[in-house]
N, C-alpha and C. Protein backbone atom coordinates (compact mmCIF):
# COMPACT_ATOMS: atom_id res chain seq x y z
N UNK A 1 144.17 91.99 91.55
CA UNK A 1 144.90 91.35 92.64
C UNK A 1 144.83 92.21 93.89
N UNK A 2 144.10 91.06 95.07
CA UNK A 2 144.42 92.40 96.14
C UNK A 2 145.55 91.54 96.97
N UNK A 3 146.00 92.72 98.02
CA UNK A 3 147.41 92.73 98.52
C UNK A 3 147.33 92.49 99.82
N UNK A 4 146.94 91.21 100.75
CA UNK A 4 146.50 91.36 102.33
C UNK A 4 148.30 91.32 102.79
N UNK A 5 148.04 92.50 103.80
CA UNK A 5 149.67 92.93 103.88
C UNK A 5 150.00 91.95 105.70
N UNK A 6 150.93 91.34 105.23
CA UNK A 6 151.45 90.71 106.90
C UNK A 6 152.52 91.15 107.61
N UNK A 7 152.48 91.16 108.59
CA UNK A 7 152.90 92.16 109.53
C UNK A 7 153.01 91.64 110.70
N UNK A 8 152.48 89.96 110.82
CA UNK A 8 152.99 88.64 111.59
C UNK A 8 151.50 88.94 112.69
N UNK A 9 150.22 90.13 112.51
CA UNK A 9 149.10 89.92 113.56
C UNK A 9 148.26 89.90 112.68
N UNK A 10 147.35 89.13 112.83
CA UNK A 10 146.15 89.10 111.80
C UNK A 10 145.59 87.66 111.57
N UNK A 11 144.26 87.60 111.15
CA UNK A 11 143.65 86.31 110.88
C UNK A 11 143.99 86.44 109.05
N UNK A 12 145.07 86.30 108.89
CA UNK A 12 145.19 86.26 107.21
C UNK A 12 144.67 85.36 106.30
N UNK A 13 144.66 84.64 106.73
CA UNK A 13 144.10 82.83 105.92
C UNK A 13 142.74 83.41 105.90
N UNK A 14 142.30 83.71 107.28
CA UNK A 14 140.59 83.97 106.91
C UNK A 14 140.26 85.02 105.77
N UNK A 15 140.76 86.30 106.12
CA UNK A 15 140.84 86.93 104.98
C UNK A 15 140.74 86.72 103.48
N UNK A 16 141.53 86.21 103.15
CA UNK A 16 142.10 85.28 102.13
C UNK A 16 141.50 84.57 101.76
N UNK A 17 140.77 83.06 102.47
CA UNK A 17 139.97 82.69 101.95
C UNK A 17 138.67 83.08 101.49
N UNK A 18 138.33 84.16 102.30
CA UNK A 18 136.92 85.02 102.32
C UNK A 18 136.83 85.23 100.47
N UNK A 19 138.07 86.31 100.32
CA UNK A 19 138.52 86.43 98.62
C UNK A 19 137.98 84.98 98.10
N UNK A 20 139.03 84.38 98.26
CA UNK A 20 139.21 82.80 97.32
C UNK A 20 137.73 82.80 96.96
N UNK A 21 136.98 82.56 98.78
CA UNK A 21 135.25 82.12 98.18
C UNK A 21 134.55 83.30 96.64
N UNK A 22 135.15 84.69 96.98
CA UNK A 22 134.09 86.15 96.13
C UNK A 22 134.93 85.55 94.82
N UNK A 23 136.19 84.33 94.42
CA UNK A 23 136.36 84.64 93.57
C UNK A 23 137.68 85.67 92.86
N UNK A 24 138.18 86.02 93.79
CA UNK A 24 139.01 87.68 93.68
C UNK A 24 140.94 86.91 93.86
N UNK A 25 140.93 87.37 93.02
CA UNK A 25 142.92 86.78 92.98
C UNK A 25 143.12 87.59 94.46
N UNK A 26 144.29 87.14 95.14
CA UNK A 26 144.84 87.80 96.54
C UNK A 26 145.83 87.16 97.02
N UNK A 27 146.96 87.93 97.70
CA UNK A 27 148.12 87.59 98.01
C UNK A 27 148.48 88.24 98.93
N UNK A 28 149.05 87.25 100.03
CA UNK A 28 149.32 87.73 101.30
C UNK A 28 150.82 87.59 101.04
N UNK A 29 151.52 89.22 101.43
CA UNK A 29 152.73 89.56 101.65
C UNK A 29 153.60 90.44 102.49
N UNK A 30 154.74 89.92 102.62
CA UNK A 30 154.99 91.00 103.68
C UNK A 30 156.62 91.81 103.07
N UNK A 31 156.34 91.52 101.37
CA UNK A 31 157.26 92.78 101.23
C UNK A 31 157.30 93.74 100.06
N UNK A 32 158.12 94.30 100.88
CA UNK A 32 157.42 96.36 100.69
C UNK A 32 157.14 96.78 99.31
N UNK A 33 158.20 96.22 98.43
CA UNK A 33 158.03 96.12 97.17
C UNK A 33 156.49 95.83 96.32
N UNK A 34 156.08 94.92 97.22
CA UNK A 34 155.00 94.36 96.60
C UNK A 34 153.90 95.27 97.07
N UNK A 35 153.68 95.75 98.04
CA UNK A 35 152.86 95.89 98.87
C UNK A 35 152.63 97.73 98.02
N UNK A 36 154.02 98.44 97.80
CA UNK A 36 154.47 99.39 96.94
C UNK A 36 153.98 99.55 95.56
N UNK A 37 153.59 98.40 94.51
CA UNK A 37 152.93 98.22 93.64
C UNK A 37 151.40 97.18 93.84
N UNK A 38 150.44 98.24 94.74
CA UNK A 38 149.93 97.24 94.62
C UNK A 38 148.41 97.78 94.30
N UNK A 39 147.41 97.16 93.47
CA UNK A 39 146.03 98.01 93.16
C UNK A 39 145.16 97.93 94.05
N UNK A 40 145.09 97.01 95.05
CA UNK A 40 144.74 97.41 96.42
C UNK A 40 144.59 96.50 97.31
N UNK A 41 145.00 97.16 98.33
CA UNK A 41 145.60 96.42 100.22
C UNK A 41 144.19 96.27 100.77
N UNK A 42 144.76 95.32 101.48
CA UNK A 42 143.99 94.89 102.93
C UNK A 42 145.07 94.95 104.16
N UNK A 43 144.52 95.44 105.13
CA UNK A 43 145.13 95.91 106.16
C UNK A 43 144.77 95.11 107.84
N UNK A 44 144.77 93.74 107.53
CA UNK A 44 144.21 93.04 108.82
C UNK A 44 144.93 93.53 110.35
N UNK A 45 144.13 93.03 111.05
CA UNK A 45 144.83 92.84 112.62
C UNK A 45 144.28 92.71 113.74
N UNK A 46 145.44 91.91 114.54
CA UNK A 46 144.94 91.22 115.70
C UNK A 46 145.56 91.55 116.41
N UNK A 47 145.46 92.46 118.19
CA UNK A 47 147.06 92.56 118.47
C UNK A 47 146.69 93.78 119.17
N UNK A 48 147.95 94.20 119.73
CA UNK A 48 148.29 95.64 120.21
C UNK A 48 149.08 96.32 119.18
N UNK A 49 148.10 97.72 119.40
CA UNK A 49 148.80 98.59 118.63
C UNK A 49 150.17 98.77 118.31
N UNK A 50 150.99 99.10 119.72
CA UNK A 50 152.56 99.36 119.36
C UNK A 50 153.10 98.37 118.86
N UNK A 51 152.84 96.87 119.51
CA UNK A 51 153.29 95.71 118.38
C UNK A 51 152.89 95.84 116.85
N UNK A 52 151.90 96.45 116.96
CA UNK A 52 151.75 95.93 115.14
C UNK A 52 152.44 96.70 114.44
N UNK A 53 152.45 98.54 115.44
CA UNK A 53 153.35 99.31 114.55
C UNK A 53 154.57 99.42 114.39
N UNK A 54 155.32 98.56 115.23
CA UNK A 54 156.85 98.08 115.83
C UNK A 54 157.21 97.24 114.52
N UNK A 55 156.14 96.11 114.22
CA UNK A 55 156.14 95.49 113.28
C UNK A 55 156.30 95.74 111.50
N UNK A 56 155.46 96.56 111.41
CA UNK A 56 155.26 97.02 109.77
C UNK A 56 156.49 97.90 109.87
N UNK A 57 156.80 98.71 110.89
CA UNK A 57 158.41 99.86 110.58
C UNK A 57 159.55 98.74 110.71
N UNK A 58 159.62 97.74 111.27
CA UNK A 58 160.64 96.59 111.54
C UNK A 58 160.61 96.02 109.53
N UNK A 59 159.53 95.69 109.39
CA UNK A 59 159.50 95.25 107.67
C UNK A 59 159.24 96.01 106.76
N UNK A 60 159.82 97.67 107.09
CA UNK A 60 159.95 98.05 106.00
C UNK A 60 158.21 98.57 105.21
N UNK A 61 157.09 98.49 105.69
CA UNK A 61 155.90 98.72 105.24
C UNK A 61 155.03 99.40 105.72
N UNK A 62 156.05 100.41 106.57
CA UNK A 62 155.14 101.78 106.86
C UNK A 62 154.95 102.58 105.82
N UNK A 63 155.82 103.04 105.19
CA UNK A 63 156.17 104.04 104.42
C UNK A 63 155.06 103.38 102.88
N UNK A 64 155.50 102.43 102.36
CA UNK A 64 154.72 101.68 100.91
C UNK A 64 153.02 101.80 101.65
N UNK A 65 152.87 101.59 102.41
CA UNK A 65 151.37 101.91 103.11
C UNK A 65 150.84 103.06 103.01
N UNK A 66 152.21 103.89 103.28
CA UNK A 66 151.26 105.61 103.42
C UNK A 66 151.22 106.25 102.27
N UNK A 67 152.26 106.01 101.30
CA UNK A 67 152.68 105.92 99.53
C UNK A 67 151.44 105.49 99.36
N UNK A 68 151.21 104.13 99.40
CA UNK A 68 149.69 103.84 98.60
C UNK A 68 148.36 104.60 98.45
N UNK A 69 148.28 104.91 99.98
CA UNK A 69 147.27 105.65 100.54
C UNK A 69 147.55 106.92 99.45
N UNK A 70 148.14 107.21 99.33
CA UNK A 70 148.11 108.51 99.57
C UNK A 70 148.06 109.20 98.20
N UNK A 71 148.32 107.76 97.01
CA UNK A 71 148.26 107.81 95.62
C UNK A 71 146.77 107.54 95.21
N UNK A 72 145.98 107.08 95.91
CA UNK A 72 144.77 106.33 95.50
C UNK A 72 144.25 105.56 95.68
N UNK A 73 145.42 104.15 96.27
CA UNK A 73 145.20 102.92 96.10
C UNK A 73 143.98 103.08 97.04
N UNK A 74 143.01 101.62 96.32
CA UNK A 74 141.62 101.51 97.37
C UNK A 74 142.54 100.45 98.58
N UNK A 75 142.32 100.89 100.36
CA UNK A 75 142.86 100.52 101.22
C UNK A 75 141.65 100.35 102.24
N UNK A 76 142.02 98.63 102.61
CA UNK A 76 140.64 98.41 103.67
C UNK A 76 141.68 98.07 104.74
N UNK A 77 141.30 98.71 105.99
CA UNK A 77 141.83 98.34 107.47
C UNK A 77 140.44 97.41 107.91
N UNK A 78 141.16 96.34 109.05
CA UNK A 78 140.02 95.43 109.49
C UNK A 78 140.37 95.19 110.73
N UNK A 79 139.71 95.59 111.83
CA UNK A 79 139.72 95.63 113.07
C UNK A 79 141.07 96.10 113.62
N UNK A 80 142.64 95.63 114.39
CA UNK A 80 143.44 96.67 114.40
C UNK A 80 143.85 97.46 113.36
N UNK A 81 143.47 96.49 112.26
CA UNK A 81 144.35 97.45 111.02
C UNK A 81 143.47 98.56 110.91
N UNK A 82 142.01 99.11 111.61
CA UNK A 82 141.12 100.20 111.22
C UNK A 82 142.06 100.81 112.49
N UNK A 83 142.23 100.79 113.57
CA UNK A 83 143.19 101.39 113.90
C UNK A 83 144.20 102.06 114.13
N UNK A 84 145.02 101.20 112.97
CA UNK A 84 146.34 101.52 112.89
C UNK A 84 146.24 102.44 111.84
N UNK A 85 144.85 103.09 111.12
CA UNK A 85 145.15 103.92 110.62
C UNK A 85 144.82 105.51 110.97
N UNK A 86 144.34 105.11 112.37
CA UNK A 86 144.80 106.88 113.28
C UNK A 86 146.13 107.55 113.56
N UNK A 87 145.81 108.00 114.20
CA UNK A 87 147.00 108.75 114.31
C UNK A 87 148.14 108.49 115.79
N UNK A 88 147.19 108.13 116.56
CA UNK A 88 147.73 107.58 118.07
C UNK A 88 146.69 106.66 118.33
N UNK A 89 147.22 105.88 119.92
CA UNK A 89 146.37 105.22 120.25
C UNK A 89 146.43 105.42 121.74
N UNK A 90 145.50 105.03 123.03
CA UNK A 90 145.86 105.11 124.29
C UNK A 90 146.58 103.92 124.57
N UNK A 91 146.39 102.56 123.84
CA UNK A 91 146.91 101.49 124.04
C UNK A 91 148.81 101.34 124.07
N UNK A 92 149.25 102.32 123.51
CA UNK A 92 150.56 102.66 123.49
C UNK A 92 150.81 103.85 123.02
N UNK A 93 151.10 104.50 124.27
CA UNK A 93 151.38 106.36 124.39
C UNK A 93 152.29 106.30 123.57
N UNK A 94 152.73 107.65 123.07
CA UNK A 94 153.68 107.98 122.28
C UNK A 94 154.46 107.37 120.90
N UNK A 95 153.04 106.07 120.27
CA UNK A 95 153.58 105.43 119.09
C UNK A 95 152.96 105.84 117.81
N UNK A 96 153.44 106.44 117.22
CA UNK A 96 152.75 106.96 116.02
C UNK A 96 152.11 105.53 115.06
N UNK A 97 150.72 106.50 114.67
CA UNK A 97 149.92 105.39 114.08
C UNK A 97 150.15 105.91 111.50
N UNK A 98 149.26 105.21 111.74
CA UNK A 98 149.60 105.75 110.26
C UNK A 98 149.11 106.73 109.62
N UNK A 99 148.27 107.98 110.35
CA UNK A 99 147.88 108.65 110.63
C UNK A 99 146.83 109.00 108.95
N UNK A 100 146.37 107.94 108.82
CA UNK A 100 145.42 108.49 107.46
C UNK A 100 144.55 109.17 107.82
N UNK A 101 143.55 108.70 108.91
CA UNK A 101 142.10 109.66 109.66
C UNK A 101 142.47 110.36 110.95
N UNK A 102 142.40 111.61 110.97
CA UNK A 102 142.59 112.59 111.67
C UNK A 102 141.87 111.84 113.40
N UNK A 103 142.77 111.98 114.84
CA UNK A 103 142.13 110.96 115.59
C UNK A 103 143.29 110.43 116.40
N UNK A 104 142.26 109.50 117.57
CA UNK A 104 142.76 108.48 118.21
C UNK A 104 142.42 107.47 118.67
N UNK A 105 142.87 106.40 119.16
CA UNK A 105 142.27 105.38 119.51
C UNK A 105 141.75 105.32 120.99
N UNK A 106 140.76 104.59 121.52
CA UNK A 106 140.07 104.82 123.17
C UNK A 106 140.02 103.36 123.11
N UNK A 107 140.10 103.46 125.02
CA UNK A 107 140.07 101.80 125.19
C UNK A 107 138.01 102.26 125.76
N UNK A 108 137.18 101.56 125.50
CA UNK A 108 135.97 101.69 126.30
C UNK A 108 136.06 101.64 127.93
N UNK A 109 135.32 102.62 127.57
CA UNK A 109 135.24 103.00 129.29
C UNK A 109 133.33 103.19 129.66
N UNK A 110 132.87 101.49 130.13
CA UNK A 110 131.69 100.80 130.83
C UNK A 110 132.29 100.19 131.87
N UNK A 111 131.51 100.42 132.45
CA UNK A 111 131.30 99.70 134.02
C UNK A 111 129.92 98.73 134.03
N UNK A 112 129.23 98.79 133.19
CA UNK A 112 128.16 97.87 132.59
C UNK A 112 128.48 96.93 132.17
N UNK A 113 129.06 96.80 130.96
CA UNK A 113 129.71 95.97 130.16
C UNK A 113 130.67 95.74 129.75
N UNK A 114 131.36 94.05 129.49
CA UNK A 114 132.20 93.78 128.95
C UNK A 114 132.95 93.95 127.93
N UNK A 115 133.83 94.12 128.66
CA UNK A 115 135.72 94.43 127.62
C UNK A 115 136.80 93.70 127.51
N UNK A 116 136.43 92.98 126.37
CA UNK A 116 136.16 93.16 125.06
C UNK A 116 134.79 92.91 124.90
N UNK A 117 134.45 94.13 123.94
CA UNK A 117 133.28 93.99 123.02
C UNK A 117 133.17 92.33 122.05
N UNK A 118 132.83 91.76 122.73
CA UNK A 118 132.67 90.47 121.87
C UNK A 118 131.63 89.69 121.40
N UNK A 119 131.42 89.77 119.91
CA UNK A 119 130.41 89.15 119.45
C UNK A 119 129.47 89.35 118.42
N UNK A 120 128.02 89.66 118.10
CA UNK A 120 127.70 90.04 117.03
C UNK A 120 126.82 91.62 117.31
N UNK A 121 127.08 92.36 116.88
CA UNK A 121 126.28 93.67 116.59
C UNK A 121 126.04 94.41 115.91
N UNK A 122 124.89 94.98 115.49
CA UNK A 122 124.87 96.13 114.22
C UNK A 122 125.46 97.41 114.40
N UNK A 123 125.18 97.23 112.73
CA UNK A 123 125.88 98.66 112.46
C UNK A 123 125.08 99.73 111.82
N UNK A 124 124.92 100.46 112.44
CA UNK A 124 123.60 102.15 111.76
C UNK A 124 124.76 102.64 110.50
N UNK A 125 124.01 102.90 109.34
CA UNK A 125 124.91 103.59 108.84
C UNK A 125 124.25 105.21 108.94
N UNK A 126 125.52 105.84 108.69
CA UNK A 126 125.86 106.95 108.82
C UNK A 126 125.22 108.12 107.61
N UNK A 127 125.91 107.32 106.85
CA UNK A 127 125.95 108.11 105.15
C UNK A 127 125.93 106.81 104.21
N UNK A 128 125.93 107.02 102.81
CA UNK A 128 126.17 106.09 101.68
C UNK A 128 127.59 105.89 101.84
N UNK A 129 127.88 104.60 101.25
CA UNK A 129 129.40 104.45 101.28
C UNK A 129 129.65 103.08 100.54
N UNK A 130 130.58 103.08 100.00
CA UNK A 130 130.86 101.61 98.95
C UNK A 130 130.82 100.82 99.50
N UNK A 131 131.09 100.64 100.98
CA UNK A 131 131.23 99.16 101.46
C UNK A 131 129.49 98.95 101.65
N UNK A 132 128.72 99.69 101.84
CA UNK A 132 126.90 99.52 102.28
C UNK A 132 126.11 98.82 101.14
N UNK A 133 127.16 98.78 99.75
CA UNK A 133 126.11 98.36 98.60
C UNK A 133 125.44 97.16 98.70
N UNK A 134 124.28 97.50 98.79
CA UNK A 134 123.65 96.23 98.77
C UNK A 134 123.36 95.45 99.99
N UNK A 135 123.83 96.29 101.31
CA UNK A 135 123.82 95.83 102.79
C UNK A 135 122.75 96.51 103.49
N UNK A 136 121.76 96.08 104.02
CA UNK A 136 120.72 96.63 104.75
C UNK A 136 121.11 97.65 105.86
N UNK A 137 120.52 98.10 106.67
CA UNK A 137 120.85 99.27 107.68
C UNK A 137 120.59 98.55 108.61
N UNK A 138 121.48 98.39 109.92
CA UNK A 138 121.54 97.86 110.94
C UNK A 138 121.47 96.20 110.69
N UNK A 139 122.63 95.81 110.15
CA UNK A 139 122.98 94.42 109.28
C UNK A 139 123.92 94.31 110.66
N UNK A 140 124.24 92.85 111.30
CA UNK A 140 124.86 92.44 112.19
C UNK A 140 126.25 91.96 111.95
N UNK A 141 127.22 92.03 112.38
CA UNK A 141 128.46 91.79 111.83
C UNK A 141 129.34 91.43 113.28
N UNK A 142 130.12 90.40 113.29
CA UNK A 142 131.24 89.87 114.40
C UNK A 142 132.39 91.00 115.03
N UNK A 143 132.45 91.57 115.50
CA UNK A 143 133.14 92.35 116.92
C UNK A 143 133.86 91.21 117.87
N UNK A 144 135.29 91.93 117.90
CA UNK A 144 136.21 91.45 118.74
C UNK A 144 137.12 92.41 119.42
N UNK A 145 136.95 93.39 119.96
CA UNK A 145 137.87 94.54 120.72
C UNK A 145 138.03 95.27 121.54
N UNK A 146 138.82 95.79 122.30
CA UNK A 146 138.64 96.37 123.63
C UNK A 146 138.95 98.07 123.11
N UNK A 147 139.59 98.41 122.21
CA UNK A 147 139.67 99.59 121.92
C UNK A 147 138.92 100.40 120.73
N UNK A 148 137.99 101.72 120.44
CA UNK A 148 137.86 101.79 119.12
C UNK A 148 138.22 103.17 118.49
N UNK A 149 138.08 103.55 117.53
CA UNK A 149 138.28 104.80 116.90
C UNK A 149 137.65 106.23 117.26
N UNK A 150 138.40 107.23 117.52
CA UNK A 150 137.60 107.99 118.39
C UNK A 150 138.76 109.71 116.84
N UNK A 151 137.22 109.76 116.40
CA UNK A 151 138.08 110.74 115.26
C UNK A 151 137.63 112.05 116.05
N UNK A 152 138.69 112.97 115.08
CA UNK A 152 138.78 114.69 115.94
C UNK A 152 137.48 114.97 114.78
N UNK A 153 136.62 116.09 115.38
CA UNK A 153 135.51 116.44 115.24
C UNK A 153 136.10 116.85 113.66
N UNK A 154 137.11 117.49 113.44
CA UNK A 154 136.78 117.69 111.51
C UNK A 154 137.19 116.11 110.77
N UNK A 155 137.68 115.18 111.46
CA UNK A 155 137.40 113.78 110.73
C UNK A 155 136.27 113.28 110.98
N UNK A 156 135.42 113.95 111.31
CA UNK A 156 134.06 113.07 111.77
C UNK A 156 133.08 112.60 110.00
N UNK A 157 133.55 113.36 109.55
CA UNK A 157 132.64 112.99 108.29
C UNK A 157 133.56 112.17 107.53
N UNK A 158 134.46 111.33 108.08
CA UNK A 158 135.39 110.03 107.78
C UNK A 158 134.44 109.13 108.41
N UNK A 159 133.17 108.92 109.41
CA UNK A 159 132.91 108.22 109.56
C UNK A 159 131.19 107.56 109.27
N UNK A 160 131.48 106.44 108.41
CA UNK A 160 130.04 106.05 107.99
C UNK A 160 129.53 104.65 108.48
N UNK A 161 129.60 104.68 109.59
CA UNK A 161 129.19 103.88 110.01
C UNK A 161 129.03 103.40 111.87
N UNK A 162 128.32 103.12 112.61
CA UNK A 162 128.39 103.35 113.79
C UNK A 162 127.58 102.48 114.88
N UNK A 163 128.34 101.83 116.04
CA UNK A 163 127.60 100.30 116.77
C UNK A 163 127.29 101.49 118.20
N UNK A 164 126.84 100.28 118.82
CA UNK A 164 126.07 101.10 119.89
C UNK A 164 127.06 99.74 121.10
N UNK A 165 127.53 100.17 121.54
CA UNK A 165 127.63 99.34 122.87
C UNK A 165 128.35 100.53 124.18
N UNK A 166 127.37 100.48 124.92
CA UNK A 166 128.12 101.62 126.04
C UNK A 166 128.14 102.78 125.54
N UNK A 167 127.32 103.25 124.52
CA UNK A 167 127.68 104.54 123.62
C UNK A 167 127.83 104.08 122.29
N UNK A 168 127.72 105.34 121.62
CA UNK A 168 128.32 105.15 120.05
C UNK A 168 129.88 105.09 119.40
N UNK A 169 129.96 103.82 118.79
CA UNK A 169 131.28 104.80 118.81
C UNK A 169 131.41 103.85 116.90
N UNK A 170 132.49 104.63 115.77
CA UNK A 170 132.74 104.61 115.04
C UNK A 170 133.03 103.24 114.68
N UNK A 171 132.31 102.20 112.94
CA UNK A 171 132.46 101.36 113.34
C UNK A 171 132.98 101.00 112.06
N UNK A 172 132.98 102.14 111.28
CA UNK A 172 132.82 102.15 109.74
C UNK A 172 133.56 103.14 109.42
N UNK A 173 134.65 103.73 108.55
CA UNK A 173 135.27 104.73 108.43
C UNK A 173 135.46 104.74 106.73
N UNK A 174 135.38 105.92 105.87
CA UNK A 174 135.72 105.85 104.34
C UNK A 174 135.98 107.51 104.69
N UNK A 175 137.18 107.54 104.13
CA UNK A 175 137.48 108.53 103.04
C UNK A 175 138.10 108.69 101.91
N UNK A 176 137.81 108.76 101.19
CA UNK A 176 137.99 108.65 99.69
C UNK A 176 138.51 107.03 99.41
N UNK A 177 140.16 106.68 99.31
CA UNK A 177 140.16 105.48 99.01
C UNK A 177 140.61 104.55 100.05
N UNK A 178 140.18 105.26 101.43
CA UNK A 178 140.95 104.51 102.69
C UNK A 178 139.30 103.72 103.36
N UNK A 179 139.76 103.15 103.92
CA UNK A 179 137.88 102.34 103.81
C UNK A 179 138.45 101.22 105.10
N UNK A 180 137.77 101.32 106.39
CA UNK A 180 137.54 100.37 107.34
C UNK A 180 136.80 100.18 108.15
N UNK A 181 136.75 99.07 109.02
CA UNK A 181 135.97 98.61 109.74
C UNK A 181 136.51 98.14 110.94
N UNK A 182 136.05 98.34 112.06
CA UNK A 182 136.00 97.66 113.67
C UNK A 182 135.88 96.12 113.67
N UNK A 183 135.27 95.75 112.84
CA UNK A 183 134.01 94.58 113.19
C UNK A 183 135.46 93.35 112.21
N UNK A 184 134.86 92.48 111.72
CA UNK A 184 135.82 91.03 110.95
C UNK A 184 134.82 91.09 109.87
N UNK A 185 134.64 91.82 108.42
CA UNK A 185 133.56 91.16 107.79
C UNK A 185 133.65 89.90 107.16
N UNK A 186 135.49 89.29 107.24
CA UNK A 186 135.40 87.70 106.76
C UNK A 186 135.09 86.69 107.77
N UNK A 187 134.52 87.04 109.29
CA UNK A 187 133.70 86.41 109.75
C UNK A 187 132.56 86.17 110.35
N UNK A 188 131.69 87.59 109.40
CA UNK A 188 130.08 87.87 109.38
C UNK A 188 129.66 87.40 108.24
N UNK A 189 129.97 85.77 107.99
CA UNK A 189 128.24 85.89 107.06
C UNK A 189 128.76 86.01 105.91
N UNK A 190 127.25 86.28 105.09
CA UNK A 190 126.70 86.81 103.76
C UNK A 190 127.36 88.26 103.96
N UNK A 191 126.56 88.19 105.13
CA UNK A 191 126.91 89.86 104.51
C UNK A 191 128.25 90.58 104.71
N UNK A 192 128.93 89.86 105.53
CA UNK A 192 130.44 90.38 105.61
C UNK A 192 130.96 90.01 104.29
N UNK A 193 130.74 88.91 103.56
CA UNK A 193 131.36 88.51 102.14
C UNK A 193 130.92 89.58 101.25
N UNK A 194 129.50 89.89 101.37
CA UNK A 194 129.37 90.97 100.41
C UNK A 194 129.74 92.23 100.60
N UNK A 195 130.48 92.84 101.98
CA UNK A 195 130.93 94.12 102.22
C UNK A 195 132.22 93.91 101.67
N UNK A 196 133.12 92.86 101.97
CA UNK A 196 134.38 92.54 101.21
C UNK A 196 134.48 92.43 99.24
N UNK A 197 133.03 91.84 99.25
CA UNK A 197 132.63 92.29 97.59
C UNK A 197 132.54 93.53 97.01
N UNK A 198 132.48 94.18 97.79
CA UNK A 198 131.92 95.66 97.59
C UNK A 198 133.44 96.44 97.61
N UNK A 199 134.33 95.79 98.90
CA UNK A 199 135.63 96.52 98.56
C UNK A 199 136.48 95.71 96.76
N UNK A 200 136.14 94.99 96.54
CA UNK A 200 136.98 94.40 95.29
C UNK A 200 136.41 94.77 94.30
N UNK A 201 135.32 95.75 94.53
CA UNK A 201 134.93 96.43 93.39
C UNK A 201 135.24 97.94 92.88
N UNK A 202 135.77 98.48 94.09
CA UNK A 202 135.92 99.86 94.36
C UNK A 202 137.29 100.04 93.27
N UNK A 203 137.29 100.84 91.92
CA UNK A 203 138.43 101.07 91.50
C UNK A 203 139.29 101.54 91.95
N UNK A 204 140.46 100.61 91.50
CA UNK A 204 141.87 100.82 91.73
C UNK A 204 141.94 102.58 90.89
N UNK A 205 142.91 103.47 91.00
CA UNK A 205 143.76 104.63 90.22
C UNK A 205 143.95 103.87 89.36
N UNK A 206 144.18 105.04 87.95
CA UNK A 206 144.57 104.63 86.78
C UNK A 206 146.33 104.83 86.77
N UNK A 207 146.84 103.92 86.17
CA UNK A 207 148.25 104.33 86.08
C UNK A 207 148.63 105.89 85.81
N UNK A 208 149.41 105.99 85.78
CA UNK A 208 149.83 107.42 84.80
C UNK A 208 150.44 106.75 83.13
């Protein structure tokens, strides 16, 4: 069972159905309890930062988030939710993020190009990583955002994965069981279904 956590921003249904299609039991919830026992989260979002994080501390699901993390659980962030798992953001000074990857968030700064990044672009990978199984190198995937992940040079090997627009910037992030993405992979395709396949495969921790 995975756990898409609500927090009132997010394309959840899409999510969700993405599962339904791979097959994969999933339940969208927004309480803490559940979210507290759970073998592993999805972390959607749509939104501004301080809203979303205003939000999850308003319901109680900051804390069961960073508990999870922090036990094992396999945890995918998806576009703000890859976000919300830095540590700050510029989008709202002074709001603490959930600070799993060492970091902060940047709004792009082009004078070339448009902001928001919108639309389809690849992704170079970096390194091997569970979500790549079976995904070609420089595979195209849906982008929607004006801000992205900008890790401190010893989180840099948190990041496996990386788009090119205006520069490089982080597009793909795994460390150990925390695992996200910039991009929507429930609305890229094949191959976004099979990067979401790839997270429902990643073992859950064993009980104690």
């Amino acid at each position: 069972m995975i756990v898409i956590i609500d927090y009132g921003m997010g394309n959840l249904r899409s999510v969700s159905k993405a599962l339904d299609h791979l097959g994969t039991p999933n339940r969208i919830t927004e309480d803490p309890a559940t979210v507290a026992g759970a073998e592993k989260l999805i972390l959607p979002g749509v939104g501004a930062f301080g809203d979303a994080m205003a939000e999850l501390d308003r319901r109680g699901l900051t804390e069961p988030i960073k508990q999870r993390a922090a036990t094992g659980t396999p945890l995918l962030g998806i576009c703000l939710g890859m976000q919300l798992i830095m540590e700050t953001s510029e989008e709202s000074p002074g709001v603490a993020g959930l600070g799993l990857v060492e970091g902060t968030v940047a709004r792009f700064r082009t004078s070339e190009l448009k902001v928001p990044h919108m639309g389809w672009n690849t992704v170079r990978r970096c390194r091997s990583a569970p979500l790549f199984e079976g995904i070609e190198d420089d595979s195209w995937f849906y982008f929607v955002h004006s801000y992205c992940v900008q890790p401190t040079s010893n989180a840099w090997d948190a990041v496996a994965g990386v788009t090119e627009y205006g520069g490089e910037f982080a597009s793909v992030l795994w460390r150990d069981n925390v695992m996200a993405t910039q991009f929507h992979p429930e609305k890229s395709q094949a191959v976004g279904l099979r990067m979401l396949g790839n997270f429902t495969q990643v073992l859950a921790p064993t009980p104690l």
